[in-house]
N, C-alpha and C. Protein backbone atom coordinates (compact mmCIF):
# COMPACT_ATOMS: atom_id res chain seq x y z
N UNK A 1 56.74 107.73 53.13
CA UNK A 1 56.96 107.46 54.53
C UNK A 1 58.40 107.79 54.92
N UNK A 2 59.50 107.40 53.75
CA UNK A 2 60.98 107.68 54.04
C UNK A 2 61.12 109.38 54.57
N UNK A 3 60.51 110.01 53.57
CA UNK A 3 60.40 111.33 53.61
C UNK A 3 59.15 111.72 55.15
N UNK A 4 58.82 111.37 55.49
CA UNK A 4 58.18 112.29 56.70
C UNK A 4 59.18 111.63 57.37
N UNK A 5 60.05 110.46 58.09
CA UNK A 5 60.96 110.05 58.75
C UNK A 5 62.08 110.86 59.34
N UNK A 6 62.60 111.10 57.71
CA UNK A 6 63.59 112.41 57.83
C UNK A 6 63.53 113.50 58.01
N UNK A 7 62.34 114.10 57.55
CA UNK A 7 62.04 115.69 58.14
C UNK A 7 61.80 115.46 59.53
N UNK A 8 61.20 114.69 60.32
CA UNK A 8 61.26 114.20 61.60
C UNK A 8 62.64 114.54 62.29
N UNK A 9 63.24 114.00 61.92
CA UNK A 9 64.85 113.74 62.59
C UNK A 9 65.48 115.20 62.34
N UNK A 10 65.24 115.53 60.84
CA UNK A 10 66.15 116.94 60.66
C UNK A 10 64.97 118.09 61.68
N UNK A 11 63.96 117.92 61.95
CA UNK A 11 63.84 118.96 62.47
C UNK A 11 64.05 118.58 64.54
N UNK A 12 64.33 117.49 64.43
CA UNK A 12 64.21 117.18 66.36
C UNK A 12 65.76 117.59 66.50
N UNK A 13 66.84 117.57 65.47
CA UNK A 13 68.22 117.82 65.52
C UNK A 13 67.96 119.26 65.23
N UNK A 14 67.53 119.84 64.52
CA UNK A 14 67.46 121.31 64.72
C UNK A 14 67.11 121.86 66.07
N UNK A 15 65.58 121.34 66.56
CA UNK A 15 64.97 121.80 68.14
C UNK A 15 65.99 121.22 69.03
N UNK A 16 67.21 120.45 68.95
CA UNK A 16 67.76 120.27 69.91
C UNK A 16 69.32 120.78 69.54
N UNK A 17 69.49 121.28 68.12
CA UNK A 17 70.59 122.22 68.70
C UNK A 17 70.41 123.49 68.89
N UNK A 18 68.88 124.20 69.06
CA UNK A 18 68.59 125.29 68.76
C UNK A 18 68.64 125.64 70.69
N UNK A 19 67.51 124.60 71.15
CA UNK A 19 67.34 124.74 72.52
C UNK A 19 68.65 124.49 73.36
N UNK A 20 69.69 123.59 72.90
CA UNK A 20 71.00 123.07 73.98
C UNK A 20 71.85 124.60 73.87
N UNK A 21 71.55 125.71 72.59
CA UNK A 21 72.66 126.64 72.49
C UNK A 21 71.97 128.23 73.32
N UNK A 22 70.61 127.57 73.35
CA UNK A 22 70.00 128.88 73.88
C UNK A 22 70.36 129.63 75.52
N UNK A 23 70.73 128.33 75.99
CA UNK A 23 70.95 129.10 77.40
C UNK A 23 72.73 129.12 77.79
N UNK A 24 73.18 130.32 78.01
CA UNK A 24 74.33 130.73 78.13
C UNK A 24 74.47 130.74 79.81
N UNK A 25 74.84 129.50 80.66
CA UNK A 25 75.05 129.64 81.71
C UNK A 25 76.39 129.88 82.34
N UNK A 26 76.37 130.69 83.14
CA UNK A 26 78.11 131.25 83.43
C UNK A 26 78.11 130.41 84.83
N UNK A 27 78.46 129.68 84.87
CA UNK A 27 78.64 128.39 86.00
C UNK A 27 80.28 129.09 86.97
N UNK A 28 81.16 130.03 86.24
CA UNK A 28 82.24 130.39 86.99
C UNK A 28 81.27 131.54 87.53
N UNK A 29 80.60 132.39 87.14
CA UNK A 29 79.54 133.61 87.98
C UNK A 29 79.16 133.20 89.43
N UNK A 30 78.06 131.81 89.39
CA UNK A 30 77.03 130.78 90.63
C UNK A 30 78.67 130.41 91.22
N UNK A 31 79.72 130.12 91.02
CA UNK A 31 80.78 129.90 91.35
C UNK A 31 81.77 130.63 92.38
N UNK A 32 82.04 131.98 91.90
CA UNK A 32 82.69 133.11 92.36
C UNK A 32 81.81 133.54 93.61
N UNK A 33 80.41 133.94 93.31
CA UNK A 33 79.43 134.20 94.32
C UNK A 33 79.17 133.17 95.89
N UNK A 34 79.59 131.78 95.38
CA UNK A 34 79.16 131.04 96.56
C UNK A 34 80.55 130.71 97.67
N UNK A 35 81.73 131.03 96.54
CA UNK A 35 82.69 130.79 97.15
C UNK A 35 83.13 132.47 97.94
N UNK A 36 82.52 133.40 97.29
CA UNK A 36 82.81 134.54 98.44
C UNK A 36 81.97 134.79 99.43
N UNK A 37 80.54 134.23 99.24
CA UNK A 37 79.57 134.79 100.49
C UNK A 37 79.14 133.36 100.62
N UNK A 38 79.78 132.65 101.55
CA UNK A 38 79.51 131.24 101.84
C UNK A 38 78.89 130.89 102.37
N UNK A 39 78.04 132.16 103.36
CA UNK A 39 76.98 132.25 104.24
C UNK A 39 75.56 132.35 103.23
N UNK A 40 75.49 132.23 101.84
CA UNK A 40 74.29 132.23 101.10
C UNK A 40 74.21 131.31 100.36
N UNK A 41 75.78 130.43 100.10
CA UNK A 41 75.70 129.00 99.47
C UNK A 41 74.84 128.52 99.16
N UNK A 42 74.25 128.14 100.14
CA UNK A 42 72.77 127.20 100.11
C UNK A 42 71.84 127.62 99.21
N UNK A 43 71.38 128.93 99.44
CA UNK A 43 70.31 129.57 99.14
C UNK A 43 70.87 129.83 97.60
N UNK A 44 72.63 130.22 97.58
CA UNK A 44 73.03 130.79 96.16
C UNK A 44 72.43 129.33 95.03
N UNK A 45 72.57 127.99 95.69
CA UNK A 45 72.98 127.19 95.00
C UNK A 45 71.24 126.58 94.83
N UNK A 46 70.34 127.10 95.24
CA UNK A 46 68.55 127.05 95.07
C UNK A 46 68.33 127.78 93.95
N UNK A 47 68.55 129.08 94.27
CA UNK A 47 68.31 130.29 93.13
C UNK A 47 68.92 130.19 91.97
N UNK A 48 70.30 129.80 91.96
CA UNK A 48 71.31 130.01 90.69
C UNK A 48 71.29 131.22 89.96
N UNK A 49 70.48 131.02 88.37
CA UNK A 49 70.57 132.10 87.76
C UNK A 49 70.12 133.65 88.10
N UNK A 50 68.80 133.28 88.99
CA UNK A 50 67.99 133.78 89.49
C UNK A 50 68.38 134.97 90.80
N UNK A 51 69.66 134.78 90.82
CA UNK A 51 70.06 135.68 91.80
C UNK A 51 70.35 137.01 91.01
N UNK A 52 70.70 136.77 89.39
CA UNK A 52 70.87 137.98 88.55
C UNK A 52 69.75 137.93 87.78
N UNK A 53 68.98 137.21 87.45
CA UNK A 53 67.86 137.34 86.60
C UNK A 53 66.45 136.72 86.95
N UNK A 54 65.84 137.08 86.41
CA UNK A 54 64.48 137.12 86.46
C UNK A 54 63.31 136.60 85.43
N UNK A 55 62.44 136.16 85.54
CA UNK A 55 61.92 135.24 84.59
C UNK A 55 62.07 134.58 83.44
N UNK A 56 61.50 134.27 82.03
CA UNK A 56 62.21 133.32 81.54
C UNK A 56 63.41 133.49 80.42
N UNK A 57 63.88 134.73 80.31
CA UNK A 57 64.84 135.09 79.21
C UNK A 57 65.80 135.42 80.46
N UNK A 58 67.06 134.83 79.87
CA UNK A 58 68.60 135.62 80.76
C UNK A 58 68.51 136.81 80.47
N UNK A 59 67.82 137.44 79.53
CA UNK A 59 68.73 138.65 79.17
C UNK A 59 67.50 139.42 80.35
N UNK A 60 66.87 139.03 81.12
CA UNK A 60 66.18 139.95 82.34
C UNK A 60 66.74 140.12 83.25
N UNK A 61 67.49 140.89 83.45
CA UNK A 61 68.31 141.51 84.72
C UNK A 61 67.42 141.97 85.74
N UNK A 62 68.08 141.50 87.21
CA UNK A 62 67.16 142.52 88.06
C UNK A 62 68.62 143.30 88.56
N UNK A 63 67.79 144.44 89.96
CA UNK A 63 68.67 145.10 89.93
C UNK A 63 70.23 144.76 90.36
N UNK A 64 70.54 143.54 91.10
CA UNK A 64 71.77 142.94 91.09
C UNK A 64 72.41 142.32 89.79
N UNK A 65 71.49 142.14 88.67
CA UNK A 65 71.80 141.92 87.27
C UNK A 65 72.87 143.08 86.95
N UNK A 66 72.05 143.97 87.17
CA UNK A 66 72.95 144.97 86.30
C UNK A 66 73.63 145.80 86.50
N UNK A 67 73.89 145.49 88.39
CA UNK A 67 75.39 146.06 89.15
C UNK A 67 75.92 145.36 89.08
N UNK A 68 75.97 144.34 88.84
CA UNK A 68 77.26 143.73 88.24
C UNK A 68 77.60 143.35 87.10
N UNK A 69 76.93 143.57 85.88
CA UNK A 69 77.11 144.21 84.25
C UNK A 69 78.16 145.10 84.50
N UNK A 70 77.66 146.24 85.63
CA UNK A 70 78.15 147.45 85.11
C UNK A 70 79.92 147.09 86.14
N UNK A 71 79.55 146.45 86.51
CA UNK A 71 81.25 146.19 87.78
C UNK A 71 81.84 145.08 86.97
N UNK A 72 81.14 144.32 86.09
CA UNK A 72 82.40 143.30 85.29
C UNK A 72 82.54 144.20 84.17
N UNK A 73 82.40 145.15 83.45
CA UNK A 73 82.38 145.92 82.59
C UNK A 73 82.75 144.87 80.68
N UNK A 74 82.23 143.83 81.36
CA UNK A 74 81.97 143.02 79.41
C UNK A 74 81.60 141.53 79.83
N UNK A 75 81.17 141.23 78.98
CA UNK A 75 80.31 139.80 79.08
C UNK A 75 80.79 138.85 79.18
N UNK A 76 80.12 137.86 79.39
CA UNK A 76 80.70 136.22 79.96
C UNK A 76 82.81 136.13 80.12
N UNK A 77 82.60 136.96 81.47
CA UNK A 77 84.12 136.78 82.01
C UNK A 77 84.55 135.78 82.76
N UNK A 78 85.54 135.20 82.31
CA UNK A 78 85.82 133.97 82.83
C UNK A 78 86.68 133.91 83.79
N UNK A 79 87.80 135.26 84.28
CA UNK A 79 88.71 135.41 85.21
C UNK A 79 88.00 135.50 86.66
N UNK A 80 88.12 134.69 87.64
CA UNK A 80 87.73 133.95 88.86
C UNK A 80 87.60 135.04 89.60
N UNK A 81 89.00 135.68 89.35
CA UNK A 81 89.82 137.13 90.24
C UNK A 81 88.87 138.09 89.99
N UNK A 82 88.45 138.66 88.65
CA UNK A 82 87.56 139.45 88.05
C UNK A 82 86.56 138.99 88.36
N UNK A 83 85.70 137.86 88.73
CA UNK A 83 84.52 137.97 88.70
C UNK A 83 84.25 138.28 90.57
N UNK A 84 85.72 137.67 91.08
CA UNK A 84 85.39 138.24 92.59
C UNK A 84 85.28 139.40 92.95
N UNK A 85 85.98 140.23 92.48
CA UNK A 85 86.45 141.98 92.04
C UNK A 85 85.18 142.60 91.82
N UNK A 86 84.37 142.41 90.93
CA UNK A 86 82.77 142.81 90.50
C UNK A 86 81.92 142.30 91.74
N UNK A 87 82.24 141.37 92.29
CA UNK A 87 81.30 140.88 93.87
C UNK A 87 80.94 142.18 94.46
N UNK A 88 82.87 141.94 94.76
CA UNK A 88 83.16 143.23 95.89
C UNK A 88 82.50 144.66 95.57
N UNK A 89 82.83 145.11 93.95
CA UNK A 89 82.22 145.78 94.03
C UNK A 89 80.47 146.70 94.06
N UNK A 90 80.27 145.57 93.39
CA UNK A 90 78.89 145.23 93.44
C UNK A 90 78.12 146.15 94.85
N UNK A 91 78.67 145.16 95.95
CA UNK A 91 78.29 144.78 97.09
C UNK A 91 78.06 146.88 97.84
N UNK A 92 79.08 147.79 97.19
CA UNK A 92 78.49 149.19 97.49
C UNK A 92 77.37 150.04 96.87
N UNK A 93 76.87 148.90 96.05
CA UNK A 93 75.92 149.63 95.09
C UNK A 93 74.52 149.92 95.45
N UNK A 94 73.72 150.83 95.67
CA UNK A 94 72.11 150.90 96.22
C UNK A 94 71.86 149.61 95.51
N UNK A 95 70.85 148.85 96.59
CA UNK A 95 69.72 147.87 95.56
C UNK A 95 68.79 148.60 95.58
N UNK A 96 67.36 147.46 95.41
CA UNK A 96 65.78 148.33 95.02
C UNK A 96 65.34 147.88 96.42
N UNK A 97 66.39 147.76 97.42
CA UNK A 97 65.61 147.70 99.09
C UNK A 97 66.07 148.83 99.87
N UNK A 98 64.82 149.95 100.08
CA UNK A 98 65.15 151.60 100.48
C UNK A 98 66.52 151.09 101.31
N UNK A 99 67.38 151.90 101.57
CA UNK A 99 68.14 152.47 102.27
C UNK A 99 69.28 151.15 102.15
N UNK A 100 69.38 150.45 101.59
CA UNK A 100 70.09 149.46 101.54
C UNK A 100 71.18 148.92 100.13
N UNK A 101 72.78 148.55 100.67
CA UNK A 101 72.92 148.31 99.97
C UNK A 101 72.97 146.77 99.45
N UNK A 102 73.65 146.21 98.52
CA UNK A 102 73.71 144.86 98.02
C UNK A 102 73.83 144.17 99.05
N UNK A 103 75.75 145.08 99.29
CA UNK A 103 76.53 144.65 100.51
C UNK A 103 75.60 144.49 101.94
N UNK A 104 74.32 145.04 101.87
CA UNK A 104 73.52 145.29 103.52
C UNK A 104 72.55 144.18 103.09
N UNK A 105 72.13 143.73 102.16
CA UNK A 105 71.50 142.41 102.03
C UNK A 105 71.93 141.25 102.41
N UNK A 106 73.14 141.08 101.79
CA UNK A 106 74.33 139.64 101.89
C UNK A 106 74.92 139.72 103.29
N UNK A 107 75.37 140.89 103.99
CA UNK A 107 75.61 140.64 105.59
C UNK A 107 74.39 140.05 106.10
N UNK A 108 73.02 140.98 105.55
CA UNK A 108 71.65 140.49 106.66
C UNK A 108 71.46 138.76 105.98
N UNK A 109 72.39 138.23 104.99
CA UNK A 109 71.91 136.86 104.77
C UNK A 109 70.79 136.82 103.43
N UNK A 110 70.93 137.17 103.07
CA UNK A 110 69.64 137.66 102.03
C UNK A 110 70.64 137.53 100.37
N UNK A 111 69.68 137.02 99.48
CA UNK A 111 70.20 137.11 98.46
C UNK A 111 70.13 138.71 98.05
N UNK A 112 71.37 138.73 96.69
CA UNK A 112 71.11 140.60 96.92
C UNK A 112 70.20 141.06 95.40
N UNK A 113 69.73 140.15 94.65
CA UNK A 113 68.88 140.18 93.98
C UNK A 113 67.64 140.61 94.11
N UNK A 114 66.72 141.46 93.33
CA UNK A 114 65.02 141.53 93.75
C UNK A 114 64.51 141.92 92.29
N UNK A 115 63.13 141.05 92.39
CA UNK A 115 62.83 140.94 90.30
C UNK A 115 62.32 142.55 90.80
N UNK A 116 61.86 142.74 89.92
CA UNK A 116 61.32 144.37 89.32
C UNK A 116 59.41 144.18 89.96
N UNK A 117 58.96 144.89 90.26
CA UNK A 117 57.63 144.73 90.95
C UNK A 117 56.50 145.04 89.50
């Protein structure tokens, strides 16, 4: 009985440091974004991750995922300045809405995210 107790425990401490390390949330990213387009706050702060990704793995980028991969040019950046810098630039990049860019989403109020069809 001692012994099923403990495999109990060693494995609920495994599933819970396995699951607490799995999700890499960049809280300065949902951060930088709400404090530059303050007019989507609301909506930024509903969606969260979801404004760069798409169903249940982070690593699913949609196409605002990965204009701004390619405008922070390296992973989990923590400089405020830099992550505003990648906004901006972001914001000239085609999305996947014809004729439109990021920047023509976030003026019309619109998150500038869209999952993949």
């Amino acid at each position: 009985m001692r012994l099923t107790w403990i495999s109990l425990a060693c494995c609920t401490a495994i599933a819970a440091f396995v699951s607490g390390n799995s999700a890499e949330a960049r809280p300065p990213y949902l951060a930088a974004f709400k404090e530059t387009y303050a007019n989507l706050a609301d909506k930024a702060a509903e969606s969260k991750c979801m404004i760069c990704h798409f169903g249940e793995s982070k690593k699913n980028k949609n196409d605002y995922g990965k204009a701004m991969t390619t405008a922070l040019g390296a992973t989990n950046v923590k400089d405020t300045e830099a992550i505003k810098a990648a906004l901006k630039k972001a914001e000239s990049e085609k999305s996947s809405t014809e004729g439109k860019t990021f920047g023509d989403l976030i003026k019309a109020g619109e998150l500038p995210g869209k999952n993949p069809a």
